[in-house]
Protein backbone atom coordinates (compact mmCIF):
# COMPACT_ATOMS: atom_id res chain seq x y z
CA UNK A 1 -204.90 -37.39 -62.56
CA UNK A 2 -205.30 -37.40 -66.28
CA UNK A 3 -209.30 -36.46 -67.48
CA UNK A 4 -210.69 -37.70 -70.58
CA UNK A 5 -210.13 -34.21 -72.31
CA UNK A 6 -206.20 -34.58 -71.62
CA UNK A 7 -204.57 -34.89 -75.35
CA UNK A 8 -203.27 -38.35 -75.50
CA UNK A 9 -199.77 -39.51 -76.93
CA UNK A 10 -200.95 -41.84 -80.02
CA UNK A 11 -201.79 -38.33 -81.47
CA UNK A 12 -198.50 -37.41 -81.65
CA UNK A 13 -196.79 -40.75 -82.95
CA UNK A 14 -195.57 -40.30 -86.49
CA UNK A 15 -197.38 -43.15 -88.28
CA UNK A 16 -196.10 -42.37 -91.50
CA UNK A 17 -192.69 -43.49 -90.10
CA UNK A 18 -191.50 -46.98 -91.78
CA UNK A 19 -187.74 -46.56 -91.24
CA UNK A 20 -184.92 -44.32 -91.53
CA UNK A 21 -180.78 -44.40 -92.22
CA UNK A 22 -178.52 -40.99 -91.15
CA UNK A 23 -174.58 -40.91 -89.94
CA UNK A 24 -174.18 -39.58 -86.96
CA UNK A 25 -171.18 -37.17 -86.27
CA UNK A 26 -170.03 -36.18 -82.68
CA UNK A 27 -169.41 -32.10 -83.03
CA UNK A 28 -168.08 -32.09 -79.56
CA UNK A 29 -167.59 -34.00 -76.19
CA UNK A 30 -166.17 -33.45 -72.72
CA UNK A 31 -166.03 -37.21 -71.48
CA UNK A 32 -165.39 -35.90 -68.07
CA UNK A 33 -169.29 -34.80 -68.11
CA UNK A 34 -170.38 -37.94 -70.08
CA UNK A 35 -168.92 -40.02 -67.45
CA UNK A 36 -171.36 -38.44 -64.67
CA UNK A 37 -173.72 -39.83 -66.68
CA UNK A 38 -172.35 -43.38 -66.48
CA UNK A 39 -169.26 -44.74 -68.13
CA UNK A 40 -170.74 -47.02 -70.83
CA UNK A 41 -172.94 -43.68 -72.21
CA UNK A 42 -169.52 -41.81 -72.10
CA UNK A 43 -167.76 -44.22 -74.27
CA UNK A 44 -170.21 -44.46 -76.94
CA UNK A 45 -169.02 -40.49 -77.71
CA UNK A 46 -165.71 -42.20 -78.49
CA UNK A 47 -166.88 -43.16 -81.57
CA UNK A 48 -166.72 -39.64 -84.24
CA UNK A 49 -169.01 -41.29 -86.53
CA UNK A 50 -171.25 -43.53 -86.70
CA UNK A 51 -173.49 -44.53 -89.26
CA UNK A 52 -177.49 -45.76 -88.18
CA UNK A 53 -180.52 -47.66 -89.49
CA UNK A 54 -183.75 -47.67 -87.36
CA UNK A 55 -186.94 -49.38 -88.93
CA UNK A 56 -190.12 -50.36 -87.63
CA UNK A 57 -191.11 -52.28 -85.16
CA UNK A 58 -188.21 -51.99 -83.02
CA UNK A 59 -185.51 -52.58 -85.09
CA UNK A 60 -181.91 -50.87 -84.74
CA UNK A 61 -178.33 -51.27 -86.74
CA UNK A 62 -175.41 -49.16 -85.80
CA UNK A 63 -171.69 -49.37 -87.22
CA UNK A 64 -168.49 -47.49 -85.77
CA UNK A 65 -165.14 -47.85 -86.33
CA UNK A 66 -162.52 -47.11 -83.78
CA UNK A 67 -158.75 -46.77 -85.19
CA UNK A 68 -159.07 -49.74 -87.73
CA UNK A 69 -162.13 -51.79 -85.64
CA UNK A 70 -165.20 -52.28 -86.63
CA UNK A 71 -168.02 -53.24 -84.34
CA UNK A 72 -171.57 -53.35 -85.22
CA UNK A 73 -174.31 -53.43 -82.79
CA UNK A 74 -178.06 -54.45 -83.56
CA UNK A 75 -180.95 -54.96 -81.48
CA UNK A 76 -183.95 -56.69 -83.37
CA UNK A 77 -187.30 -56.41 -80.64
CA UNK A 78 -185.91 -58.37 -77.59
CA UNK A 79 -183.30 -60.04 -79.30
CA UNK A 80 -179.23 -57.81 -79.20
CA UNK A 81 -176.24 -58.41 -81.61
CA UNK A 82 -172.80 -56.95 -80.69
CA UNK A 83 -169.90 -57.92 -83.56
CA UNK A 84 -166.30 -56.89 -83.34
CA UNK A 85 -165.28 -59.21 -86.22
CA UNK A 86 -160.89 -57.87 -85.52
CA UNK A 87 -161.78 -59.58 -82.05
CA UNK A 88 -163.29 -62.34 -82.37
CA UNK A 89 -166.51 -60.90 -80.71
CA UNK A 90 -170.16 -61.92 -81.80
CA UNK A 91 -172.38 -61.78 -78.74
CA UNK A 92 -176.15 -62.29 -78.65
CA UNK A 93 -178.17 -61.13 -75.78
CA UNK A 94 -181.71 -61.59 -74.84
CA UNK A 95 -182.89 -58.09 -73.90
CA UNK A 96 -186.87 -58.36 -74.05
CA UNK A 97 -187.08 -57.75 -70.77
CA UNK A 98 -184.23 -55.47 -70.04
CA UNK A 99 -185.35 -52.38 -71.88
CA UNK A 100 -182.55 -50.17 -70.83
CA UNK A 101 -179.91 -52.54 -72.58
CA UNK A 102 -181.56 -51.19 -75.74
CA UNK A 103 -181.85 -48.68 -77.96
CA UNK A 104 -185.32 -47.30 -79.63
CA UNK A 105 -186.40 -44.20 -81.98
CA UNK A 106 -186.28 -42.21 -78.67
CA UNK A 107 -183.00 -42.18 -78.17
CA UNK A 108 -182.74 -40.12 -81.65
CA UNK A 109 -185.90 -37.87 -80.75
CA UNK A 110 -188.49 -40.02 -82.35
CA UNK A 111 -192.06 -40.85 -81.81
CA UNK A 112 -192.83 -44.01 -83.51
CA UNK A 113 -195.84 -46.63 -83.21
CA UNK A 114 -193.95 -49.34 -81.75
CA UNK A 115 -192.68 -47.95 -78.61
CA UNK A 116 -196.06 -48.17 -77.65
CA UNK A 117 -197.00 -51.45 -78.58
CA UNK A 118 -196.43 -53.59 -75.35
CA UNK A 119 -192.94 -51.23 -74.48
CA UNK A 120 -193.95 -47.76 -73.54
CA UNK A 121 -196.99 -46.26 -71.41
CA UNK A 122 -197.68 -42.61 -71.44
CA UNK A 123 -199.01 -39.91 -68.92
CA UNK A 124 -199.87 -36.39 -70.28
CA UNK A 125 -198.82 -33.78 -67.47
CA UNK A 126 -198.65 -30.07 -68.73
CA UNK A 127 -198.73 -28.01 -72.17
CA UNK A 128 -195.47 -25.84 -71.22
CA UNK A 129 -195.19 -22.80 -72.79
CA UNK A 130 -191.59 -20.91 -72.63
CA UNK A 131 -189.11 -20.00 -74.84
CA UNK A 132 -188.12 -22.53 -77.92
CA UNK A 133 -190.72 -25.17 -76.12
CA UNK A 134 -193.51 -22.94 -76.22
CA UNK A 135 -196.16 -25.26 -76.57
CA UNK A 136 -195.20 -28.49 -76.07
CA UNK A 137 -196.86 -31.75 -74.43
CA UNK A 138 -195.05 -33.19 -71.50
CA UNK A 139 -195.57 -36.16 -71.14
CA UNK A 140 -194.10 -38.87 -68.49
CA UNK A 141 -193.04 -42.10 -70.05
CA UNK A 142 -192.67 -45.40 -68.09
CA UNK A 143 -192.05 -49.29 -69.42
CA UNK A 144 -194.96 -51.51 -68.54
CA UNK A 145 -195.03 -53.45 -65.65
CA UNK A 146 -193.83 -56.95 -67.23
CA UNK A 147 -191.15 -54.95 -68.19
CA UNK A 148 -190.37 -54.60 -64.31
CA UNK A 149 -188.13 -51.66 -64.82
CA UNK A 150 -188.64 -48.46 -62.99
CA UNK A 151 -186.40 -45.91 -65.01
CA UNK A 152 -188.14 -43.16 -66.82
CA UNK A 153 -188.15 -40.20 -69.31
CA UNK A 154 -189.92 -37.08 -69.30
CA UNK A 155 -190.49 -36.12 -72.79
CA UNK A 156 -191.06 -32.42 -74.56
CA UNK A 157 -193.52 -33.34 -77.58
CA UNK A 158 -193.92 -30.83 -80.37
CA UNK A 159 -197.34 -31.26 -80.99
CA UNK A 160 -197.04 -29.84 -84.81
CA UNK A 161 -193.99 -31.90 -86.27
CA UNK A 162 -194.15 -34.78 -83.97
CA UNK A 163 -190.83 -35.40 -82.14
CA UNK A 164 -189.65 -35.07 -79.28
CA UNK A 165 -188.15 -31.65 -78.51
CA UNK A 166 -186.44 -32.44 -75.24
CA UNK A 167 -186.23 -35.70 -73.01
CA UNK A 168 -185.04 -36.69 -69.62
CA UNK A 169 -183.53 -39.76 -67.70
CA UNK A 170 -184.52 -40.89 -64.54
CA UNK A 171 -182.47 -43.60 -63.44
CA UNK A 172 -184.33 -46.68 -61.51
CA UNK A 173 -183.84 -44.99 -58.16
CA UNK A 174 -185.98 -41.68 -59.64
CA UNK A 175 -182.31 -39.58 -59.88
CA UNK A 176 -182.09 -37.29 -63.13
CA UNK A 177 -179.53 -38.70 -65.30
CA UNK A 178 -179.23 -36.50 -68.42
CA UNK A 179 -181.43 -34.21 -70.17
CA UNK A 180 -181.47 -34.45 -74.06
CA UNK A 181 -182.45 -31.03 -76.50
CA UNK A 182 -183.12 -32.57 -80.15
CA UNK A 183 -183.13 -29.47 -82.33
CA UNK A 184 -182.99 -28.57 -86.10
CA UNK A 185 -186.02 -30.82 -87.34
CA UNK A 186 -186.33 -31.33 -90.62
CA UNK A 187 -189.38 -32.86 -92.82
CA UNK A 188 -189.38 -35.46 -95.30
CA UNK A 189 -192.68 -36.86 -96.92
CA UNK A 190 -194.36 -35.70 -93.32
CA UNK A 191 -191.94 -37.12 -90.91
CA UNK A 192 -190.40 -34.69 -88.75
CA UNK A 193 -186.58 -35.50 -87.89
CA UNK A 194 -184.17 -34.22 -85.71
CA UNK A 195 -181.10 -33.26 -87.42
CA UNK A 196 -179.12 -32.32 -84.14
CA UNK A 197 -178.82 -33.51 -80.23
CA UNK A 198 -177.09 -31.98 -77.31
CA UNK A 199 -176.82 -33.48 -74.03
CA UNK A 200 -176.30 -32.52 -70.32
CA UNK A 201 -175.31 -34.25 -67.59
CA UNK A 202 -177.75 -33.66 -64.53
CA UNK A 203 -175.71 -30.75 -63.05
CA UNK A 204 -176.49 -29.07 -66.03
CA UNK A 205 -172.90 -29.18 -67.44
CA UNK A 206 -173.09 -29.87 -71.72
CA UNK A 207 -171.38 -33.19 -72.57
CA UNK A 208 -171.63 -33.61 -75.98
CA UNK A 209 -173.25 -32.64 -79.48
CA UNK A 210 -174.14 -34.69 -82.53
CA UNK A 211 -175.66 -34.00 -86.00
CA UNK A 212 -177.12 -36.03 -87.96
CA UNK A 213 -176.16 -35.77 -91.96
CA UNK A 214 -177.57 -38.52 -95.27
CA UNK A 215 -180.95 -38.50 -93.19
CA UNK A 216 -183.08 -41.11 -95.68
CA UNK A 217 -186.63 -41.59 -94.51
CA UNK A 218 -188.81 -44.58 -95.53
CA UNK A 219 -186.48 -45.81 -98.54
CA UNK A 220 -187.19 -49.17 -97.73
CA UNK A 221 -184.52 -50.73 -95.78
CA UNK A 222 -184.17 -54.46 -95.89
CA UNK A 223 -184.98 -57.03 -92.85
CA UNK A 224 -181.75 -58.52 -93.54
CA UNK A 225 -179.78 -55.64 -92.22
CA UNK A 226 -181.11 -56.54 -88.68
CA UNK A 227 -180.49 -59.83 -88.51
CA UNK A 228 -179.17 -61.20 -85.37
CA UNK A 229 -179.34 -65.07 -85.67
C-alpha cells in the first residue's frame, strides 16, 4: 500500500506542456512481431511517415499517406474522426468511454495534465535503479472506474525531465502486450520530449523503431485543427 511519504505522479506531469507538432518516421519494422501484438497496432507501422499534432486537453491529429491516400485520424476528448477523403470515408465515433480506441500524450512518452483529469489514476510502486533507468518512478496506471476498462500500463518516470522512460501494456485480461523504451529526450522551453521509440512485442522480440524529427513545442496550435464535427 502506498504511505503518505510515497512521491506522487502530479509531480512529475509537465505543466508547462500546451501542445506540440513532430513527423514521425518508422526507422524499422518486422510486422511479423507487430502482429503478436495485435493486427490493427501492426498496421499502423505501415505508414513510413506520419506527421502529428497533440495539444491540451486531450486533443490528437495525425495524417499518413499510403501510396497516393490520405487518411487523417483525430480524436478530440471522447469524440474520434477517421477521413480517407480517396474513399469516401469520414467516420465519427464516440470513444469517451472506450479509452483504448484512443490515443493520448502517452502513447508518445508524455506526461501531461489531462490524462489525469477524470482519465488516468496512478499508483507509485518502486524507485528502480539499474542501468539507463537508474532512478526512475514506477508507477502503475489504470483508467477510472466509469471508464470500466481494465487494461493497464506500467510506466518508467524520469523524475528529472518528466517523461516517461519506458511503458508497458497489459491487455484487459492482465497479459503483457508490448513494452515501449522512449529514448533520446530532448528539452524545449522546459518540456522534456522524446525524440525516439522502440517497441517489443511481449516475447521480447523488437518490432519496430520510430524517431521523431520538426519537434515544435507550445507554438500555439489552433482548435480548428481538431475539429471533428
Amino acid at each position: 500500500m502506498a504511505s503518505a511519504a510515497d512521491p506522487n505522479i502530479s509531480s512529475y506531469v509537465q505543466t508547462a506542456f500546451r501542445d506540440l507538432s513532430f513527423t514521425a518516421k518508422v526507422e524499422s519494422s518486422k510486422q511479423s512481431e507487430l502482429a503478436k501484438i495485435n493486427q490493427d497496432f501492426a498496421k499502423s507501422y505501415r505508414f513510413s511517415s506520419s506527421k502529428v499534432w497533440l495539444k491540451e486537453p486531450m486533443k490528437l491529429r495525425m495524417e499518413a499517406k499510403v501510396e497516393d491516400t490520405d487518411i487523417f485520424f483525430i480524436v478530440n476528448g471522447g469524440k474520434k474522426l477517421v477521413r480517407v477523403p480517396r474513399a469516401n470515408i469520414n467516420q465519427r465515433d464516440d470513444v469517451s468511454k472506450s479509452p483504448g480506441k484512443r490515443q493520448t500524450p502517452l502513447d508518445f512518452g508524455l506526461l501531461t495534465p489531462s490524462l489525469f483529469d477524470g482519465f488516468l489514476k496512478s499508483a507509485y510502486v518502486r524507485t528502480e535503479n539499474r542501468g539507463d533507468y537508474s532512478g526512475d518512478l514506477v508507477f502503475d496506471l489504470t483508467y477510472i472506474p466509469k471508464l470500466d476498462d481494465s487494461s493497464r500500463y506500467r510506466v518508467w518516470i524520469d523524475p528529472v525531465k518528466k517523461f516517461t522512460a519506458k511503458r508497458e501494456w497489459y491487455s484487459q485480461a492482465g497479459f503483457l502486450m508490448a513494452t515501449f523504451t522512449y529514448e533520446q529526450p530532448k528539452e524545449y522551453g522546459g518540456v522534456w520530449i522524446p525524440s525516439r521509440v522502440t517497441v517489443k512485442n511481449a516475447e521480447g522480440k523488437l518490432g519496430g523503431a520510430t524517431g521523431y524529427v520538426n519537434i515544435k513545442v507550445n507554438s500555439g496550435l489552433a482548435d480548428s485543427l481538431f475539429k471533428v464535427d
